[in-house]
N, C-alpha and C. Protein backbone atom coordinates (compact mmCIF):
# COMPACT_ATOMS: atom_id res chain seq x y z
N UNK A 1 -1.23 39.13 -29.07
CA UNK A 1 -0.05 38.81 -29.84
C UNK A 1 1.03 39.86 -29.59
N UNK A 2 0.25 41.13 -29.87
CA UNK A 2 1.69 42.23 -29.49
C UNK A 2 2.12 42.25 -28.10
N UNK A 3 1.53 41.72 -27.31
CA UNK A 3 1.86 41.95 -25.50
C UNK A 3 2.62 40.91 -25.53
N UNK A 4 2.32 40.04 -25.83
CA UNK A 4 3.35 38.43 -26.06
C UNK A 4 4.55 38.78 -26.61
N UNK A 5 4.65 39.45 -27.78
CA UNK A 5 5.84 40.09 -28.19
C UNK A 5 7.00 40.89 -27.43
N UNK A 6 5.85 41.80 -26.69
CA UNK A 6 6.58 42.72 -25.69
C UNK A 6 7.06 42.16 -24.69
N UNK A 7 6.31 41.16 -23.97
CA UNK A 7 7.11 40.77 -23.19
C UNK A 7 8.07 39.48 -23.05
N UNK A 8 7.90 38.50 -24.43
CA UNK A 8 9.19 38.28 -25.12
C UNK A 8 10.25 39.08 -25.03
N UNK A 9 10.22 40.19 -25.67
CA UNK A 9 11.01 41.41 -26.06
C UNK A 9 11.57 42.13 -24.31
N UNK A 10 11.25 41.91 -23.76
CA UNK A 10 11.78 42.41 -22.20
C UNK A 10 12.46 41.21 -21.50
N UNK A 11 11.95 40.06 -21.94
CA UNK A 11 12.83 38.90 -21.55
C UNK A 11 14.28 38.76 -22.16
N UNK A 12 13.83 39.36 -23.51
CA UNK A 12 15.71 39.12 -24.07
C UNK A 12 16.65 40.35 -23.97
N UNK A 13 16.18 41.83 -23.44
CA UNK A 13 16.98 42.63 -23.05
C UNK A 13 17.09 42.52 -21.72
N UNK A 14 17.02 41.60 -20.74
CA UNK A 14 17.33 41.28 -19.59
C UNK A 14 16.30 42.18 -18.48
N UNK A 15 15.24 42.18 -18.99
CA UNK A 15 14.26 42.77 -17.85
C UNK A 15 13.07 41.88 -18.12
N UNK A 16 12.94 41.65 -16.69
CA UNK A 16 11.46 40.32 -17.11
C UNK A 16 10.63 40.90 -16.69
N UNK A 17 9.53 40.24 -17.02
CA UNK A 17 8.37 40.92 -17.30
C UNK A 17 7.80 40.84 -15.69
N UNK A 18 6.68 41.60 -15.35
CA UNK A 18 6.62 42.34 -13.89
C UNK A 18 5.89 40.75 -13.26
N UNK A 19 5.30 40.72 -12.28
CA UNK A 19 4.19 40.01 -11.81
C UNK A 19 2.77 40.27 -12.48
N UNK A 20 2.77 41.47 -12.43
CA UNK A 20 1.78 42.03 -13.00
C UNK A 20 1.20 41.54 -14.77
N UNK A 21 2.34 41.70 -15.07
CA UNK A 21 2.15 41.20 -16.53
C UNK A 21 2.19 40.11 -16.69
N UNK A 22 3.06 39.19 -16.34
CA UNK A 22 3.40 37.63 -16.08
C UNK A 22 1.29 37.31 -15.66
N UNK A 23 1.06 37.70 -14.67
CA UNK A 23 -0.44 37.42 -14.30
C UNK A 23 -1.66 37.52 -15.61
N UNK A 24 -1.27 39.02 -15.78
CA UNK A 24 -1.87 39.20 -17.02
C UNK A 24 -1.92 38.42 -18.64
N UNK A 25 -1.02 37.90 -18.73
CA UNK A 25 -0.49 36.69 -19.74
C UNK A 25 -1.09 35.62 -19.57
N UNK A 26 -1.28 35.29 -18.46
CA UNK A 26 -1.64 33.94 -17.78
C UNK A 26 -3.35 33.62 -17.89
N UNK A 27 -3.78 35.00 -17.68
CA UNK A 27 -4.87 34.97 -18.07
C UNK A 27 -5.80 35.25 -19.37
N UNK A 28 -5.03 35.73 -20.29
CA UNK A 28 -5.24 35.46 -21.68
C UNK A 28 -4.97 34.14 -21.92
N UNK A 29 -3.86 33.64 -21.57
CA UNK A 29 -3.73 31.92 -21.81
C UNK A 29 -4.79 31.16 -20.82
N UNK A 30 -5.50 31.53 -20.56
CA UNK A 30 -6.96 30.79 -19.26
C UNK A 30 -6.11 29.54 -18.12
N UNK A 31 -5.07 30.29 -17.93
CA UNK A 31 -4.43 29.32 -17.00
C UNK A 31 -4.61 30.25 -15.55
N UNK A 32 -5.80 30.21 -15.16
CA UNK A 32 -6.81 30.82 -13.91
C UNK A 32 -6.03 31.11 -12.50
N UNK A 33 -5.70 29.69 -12.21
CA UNK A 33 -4.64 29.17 -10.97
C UNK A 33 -3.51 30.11 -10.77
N UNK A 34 -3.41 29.87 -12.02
CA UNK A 34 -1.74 30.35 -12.09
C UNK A 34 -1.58 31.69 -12.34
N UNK A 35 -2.68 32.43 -13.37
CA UNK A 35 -2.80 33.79 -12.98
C UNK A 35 -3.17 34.38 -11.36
N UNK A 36 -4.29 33.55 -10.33
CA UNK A 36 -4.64 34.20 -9.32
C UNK A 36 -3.59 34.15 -8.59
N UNK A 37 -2.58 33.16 -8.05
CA UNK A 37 -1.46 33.06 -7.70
C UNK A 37 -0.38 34.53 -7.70
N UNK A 38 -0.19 35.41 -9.26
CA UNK A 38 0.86 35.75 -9.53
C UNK A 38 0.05 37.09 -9.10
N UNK A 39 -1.37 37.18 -9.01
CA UNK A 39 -2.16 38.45 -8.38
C UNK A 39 -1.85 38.25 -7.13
N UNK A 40 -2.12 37.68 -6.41
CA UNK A 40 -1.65 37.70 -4.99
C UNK A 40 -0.47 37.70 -4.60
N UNK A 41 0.53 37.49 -5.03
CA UNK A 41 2.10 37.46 -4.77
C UNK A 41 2.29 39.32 -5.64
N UNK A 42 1.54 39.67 -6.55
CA UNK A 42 1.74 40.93 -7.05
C UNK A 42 0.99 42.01 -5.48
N UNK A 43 0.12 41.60 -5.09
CA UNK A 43 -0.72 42.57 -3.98
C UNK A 43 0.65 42.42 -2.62
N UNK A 44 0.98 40.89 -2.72
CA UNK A 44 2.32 41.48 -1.26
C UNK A 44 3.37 41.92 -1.79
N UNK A 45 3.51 41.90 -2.80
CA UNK A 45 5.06 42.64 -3.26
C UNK A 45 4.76 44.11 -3.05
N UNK A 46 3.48 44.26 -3.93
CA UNK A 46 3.20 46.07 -3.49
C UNK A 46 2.98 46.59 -2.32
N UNK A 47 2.19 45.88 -1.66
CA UNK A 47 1.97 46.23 -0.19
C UNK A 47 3.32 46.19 1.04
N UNK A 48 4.46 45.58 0.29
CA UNK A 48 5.97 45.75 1.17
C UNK A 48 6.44 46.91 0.50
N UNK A 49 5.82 47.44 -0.60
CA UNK A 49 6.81 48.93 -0.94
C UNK A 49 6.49 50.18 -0.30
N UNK A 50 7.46 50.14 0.63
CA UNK A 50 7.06 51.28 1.75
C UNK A 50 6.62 52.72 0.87
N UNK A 51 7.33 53.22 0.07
CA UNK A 51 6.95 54.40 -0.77
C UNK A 51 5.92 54.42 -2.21
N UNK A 52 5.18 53.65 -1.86
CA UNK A 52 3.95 53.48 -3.24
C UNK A 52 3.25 54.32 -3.03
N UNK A 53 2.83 55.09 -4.32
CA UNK A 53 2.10 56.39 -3.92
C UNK A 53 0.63 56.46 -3.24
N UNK A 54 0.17 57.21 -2.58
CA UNK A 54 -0.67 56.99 -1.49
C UNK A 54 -2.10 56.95 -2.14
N UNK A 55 -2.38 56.80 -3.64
CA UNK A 55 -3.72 56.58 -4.01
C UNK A 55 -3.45 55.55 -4.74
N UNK A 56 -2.45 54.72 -4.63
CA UNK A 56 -2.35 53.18 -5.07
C UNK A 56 -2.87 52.15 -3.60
N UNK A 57 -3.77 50.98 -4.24
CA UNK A 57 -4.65 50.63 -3.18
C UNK A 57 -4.14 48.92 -3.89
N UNK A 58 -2.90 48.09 -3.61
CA UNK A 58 -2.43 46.89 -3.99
C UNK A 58 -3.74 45.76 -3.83
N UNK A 59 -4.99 46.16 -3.02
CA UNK A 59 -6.13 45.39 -3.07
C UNK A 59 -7.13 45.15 -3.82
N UNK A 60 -6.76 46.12 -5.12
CA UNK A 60 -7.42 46.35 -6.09
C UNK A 60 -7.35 45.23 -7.05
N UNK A 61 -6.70 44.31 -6.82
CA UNK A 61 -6.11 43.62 -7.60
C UNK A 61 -7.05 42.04 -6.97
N UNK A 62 -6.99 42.52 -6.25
CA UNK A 62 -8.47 41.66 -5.36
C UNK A 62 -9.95 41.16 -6.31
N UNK A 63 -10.05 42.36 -6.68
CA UNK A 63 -11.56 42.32 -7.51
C UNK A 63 -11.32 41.59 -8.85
N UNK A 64 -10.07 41.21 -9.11
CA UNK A 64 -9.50 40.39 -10.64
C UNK A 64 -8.80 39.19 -10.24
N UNK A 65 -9.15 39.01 -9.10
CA UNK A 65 -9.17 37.40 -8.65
C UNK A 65 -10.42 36.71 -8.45
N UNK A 66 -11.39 38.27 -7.79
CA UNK A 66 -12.79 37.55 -8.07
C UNK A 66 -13.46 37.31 -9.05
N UNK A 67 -13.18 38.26 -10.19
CA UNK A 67 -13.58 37.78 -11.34
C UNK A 67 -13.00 36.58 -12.22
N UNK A 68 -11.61 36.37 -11.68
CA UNK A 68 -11.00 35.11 -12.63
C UNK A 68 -11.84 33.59 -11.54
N UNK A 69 -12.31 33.78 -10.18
CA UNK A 69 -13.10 32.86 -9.77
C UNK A 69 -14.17 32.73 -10.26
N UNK A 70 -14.99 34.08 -10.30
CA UNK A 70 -16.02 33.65 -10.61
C UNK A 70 -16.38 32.90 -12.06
N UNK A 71 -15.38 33.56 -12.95
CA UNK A 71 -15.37 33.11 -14.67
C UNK A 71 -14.95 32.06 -14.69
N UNK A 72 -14.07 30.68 -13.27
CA UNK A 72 -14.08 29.75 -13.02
C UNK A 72 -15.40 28.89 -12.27
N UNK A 73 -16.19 29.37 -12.51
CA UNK A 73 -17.65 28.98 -11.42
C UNK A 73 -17.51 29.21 -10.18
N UNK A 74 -16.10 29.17 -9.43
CA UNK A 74 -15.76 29.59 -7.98
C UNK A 74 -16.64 30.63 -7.45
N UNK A 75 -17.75 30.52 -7.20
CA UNK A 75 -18.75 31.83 -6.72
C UNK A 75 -18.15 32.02 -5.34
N UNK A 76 -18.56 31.64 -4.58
CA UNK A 76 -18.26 31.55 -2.97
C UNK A 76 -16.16 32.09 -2.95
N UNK A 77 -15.30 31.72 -3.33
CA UNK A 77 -13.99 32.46 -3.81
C UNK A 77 -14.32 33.83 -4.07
N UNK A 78 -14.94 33.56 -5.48
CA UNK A 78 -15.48 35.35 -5.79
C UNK A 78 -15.92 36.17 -4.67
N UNK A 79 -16.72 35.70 -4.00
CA UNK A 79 -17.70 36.22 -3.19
C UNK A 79 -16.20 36.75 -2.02
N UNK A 80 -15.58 35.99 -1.46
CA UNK A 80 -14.60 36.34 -0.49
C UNK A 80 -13.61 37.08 -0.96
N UNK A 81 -13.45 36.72 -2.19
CA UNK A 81 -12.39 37.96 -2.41
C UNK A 81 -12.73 39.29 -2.73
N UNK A 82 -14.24 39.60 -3.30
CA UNK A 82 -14.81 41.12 -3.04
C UNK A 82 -15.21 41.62 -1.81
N UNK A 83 -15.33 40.71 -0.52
CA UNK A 83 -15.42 41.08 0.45
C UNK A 83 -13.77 41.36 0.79
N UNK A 84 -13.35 41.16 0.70
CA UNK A 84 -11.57 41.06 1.39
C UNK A 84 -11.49 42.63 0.88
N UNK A 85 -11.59 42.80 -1.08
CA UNK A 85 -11.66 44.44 -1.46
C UNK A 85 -12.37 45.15 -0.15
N UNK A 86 -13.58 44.98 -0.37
CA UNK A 86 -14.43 45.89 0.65
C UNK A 86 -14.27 46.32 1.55
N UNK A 87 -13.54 45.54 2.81
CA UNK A 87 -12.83 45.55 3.60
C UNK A 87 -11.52 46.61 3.43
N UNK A 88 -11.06 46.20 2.49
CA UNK A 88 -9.41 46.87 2.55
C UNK A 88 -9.70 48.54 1.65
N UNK A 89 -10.73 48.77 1.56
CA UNK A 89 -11.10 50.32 1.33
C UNK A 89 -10.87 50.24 -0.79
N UNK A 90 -10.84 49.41 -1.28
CA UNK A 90 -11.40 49.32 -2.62
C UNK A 90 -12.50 50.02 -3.04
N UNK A 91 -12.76 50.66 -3.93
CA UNK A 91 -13.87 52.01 -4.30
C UNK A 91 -15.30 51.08 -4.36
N UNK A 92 -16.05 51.61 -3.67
CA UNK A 92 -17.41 51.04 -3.39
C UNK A 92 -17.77 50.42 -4.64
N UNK A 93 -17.70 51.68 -5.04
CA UNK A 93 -18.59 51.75 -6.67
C UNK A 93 -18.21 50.13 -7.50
N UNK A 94 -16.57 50.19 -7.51
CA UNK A 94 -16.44 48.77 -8.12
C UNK A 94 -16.60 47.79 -7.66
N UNK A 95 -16.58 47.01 -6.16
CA UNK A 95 -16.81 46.43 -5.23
C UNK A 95 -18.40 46.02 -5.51
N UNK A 96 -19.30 47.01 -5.43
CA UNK A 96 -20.86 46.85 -6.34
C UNK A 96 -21.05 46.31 -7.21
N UNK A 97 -20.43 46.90 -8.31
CA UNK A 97 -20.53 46.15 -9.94
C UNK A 97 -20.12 44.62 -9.69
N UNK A 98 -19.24 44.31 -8.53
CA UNK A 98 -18.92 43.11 -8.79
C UNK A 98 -19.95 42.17 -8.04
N UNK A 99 -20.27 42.91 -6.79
CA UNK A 99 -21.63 41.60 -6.43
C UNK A 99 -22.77 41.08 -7.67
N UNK A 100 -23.46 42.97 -7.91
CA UNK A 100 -23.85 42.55 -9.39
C UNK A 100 -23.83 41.56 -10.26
N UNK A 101 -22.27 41.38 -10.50
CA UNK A 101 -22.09 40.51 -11.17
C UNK A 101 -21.70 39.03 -11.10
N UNK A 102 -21.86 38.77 -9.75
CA UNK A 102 -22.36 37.28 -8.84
C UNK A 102 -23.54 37.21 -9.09
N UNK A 103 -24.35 38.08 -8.84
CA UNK A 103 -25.86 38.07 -9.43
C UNK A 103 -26.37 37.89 -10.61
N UNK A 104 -25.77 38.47 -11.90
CA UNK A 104 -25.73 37.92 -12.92
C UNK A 104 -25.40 36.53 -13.21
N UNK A 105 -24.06 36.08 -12.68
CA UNK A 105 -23.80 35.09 -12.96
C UNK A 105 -25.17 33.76 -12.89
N UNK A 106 -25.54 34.20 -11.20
CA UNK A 106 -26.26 33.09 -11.12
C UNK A 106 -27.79 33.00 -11.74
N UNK A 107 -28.01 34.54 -12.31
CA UNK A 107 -29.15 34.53 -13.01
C UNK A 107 -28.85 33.40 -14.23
N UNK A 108 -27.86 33.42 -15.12
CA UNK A 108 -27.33 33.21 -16.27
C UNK A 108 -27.30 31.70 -16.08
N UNK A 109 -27.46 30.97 -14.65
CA UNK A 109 -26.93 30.04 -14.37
C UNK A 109 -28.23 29.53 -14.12
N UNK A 110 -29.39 29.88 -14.07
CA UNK A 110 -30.83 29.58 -13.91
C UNK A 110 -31.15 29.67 -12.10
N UNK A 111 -30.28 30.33 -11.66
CA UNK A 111 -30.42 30.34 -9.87
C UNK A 111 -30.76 31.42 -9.70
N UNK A 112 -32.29 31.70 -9.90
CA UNK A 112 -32.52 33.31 -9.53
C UNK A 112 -32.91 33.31 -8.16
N UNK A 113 -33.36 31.74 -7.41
CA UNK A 113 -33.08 32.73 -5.71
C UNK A 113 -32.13 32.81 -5.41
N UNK A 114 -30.58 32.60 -5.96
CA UNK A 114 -29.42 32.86 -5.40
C UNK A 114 -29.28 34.36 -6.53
N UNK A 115 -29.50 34.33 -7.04
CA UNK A 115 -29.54 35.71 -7.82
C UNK A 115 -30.33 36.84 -6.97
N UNK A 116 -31.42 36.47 -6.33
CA UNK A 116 -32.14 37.90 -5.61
C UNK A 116 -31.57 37.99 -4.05
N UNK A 117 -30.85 36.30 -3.40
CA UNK A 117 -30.22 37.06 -2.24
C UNK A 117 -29.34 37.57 -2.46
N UNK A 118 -27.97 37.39 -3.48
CA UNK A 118 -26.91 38.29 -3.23
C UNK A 118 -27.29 39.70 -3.43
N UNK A 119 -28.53 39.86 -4.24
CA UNK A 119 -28.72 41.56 -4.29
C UNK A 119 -29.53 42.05 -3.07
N UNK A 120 -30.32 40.97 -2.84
CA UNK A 120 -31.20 41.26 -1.31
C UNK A 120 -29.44 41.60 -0.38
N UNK A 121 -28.86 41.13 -0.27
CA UNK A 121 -27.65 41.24 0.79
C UNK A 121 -26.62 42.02 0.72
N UNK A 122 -26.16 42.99 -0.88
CA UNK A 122 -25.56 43.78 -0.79
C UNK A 122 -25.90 44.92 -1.40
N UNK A 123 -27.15 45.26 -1.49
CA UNK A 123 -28.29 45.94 -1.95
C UNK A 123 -28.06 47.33 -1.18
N UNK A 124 -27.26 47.61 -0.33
CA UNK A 124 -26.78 48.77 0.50
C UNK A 124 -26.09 49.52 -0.32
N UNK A 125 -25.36 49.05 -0.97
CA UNK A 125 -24.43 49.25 -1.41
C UNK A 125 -24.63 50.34 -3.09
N UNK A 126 -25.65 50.06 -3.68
CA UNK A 126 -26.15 50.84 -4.33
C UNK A 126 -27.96 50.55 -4.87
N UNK A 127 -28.44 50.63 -4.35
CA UNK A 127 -30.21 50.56 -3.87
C UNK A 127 -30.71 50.54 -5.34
N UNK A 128 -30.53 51.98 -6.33
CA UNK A 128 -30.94 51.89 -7.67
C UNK A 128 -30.72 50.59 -8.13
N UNK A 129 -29.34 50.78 -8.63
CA UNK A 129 -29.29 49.75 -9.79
C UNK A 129 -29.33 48.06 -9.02
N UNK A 130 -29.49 47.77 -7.69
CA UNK A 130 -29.56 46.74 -6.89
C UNK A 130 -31.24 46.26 -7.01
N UNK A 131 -32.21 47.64 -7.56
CA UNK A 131 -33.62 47.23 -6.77
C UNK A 131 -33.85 47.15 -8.64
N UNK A 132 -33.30 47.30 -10.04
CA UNK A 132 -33.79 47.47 -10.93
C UNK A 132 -33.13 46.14 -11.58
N UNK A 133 -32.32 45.27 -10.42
CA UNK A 133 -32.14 43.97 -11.15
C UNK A 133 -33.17 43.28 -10.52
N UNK A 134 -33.16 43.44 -9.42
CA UNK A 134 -34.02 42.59 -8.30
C UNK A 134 -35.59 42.75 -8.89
N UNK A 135 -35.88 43.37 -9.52
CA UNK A 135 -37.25 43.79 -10.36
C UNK A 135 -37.22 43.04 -11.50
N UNK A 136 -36.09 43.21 -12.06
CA UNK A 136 -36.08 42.71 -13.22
C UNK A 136 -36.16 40.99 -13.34
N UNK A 137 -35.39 40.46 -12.12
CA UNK A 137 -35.45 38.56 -11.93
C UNK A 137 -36.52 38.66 -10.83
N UNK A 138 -36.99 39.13 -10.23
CA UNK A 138 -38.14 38.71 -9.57
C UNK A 138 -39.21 38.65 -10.68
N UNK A 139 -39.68 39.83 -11.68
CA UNK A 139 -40.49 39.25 -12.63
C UNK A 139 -39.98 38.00 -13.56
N UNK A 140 -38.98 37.79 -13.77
CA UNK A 140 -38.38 36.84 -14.33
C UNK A 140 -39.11 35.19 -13.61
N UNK A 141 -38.56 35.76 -12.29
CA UNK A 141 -39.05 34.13 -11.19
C UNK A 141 -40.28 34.47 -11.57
N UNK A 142 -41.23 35.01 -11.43
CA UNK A 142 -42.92 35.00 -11.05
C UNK A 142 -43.21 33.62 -13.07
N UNK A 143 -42.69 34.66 -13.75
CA UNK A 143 -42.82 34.18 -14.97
C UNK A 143 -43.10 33.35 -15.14
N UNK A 144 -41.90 32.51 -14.80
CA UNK A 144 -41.24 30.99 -14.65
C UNK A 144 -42.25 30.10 -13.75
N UNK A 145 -42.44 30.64 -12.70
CA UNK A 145 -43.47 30.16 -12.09
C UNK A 145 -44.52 29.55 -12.78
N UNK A 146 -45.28 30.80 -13.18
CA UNK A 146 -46.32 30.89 -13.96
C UNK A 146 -46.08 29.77 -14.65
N UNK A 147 -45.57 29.91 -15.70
CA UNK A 147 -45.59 28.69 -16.65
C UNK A 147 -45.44 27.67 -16.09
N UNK A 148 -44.22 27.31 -15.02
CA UNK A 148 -44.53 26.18 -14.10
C UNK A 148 -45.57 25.25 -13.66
N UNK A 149 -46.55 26.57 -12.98
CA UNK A 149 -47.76 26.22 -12.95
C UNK A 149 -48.41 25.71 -13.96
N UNK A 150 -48.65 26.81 -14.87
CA UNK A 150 -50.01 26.37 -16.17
C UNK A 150 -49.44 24.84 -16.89
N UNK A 151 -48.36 24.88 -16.65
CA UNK A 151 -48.00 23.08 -17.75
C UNK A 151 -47.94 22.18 -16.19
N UNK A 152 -47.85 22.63 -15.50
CA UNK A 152 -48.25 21.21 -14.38
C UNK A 152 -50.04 21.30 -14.83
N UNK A 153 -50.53 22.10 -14.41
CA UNK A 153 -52.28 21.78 -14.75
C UNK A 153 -52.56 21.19 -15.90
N UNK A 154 -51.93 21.19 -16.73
CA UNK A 154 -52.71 20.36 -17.99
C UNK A 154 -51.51 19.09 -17.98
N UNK A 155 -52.47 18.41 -17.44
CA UNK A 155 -51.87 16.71 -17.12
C UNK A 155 -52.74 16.20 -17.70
N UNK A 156 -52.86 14.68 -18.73
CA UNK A 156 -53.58 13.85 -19.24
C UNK A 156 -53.81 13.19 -18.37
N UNK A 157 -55.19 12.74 -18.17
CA UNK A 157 -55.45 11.77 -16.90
C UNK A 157 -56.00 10.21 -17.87
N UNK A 158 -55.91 9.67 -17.52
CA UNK A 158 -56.43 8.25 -18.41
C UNK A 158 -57.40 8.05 -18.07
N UNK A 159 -58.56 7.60 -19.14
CA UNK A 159 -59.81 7.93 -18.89
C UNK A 159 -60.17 5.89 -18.64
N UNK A 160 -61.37 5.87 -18.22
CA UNK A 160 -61.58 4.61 -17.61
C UNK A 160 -61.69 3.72 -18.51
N UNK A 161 -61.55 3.54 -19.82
CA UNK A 161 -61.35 2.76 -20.59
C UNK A 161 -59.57 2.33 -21.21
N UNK A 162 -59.22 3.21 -20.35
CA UNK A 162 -57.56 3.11 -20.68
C UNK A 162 -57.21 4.03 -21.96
N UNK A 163 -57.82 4.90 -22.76
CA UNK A 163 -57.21 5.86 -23.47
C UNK A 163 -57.03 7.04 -23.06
């Protein structure tokens, strides 16, 4: 409500509100499209400013397109746009958290072999906390299994009198 205000309030003293914020708005209002749009038109506007200070990285902005995909089900989007970060020198560390959290997703989503390859596949990237999920849904799958199993074995068979 107060950011809505504010940038109301910058619209009527004749300064509009950035890309940045305009994006940011957009995505409190869950209008996804239209926020990833105003992120990517925000990453080339910064990336043409010849004098942006040299530990500003306009690709950062990358990893909040993958998350507005992925929080759209867009996995495979997600997935390309943390690779695109990765690529363009985005801090490992966050670049990680976000496969992670493709992995989550699809745990959450009942797809734990798509849950143990994305960690089987970017599992380089930080081994601990990569091998203590992969532990954690592999016992998960075995589980599942299990029970799988034990309620397929107990099947009623009809006995020769028909009950």
């Amino acid at each position: 409500m107060l950011v809505g205000l504010c940038l109301l309030c910058a619209g009527c003293f004749g300064h509009e509100p950035s890309l940045l914020q305009q994006a940011e708005e957009l995505t409190r209002q869950d209008r996804i499209d239209d926020a990833i749009n105003l992120y990517q038109e925000h990453i080339q506007t910064r990336l043409a400013v010849k004098d942006r200070p040299e530990w500003e990285n306009p690709y950062f902005y990358l990893l909040i397109i993958g998350d507005l995909n992925l929080r759209s089900g867009r996995v495979e989007q997600a997935l390309l746009a943390f690779n695109h970060a990765e690529t363009e020198g985005v801090d490992r560390g966050l670049v990680s958290d976000r496969y992670r959290s493709v992995a989550s997703w699809h745990e959450r989503s009942g797809q734990l072999d798509l849950a143990i390859s994305i960690l089987i596949k970017y599992r380089d990237r930080d081994q601990l906390l990569f091998d203590s999920m992969l532990d954690r849904i592999a016992r998960e799958k075995v589980k599942r299994e299990d029970l799988a199993g034990a309620t397929g074995a107990i099947t009623l068979q009809p006995t020769p009198n028909g009950t």
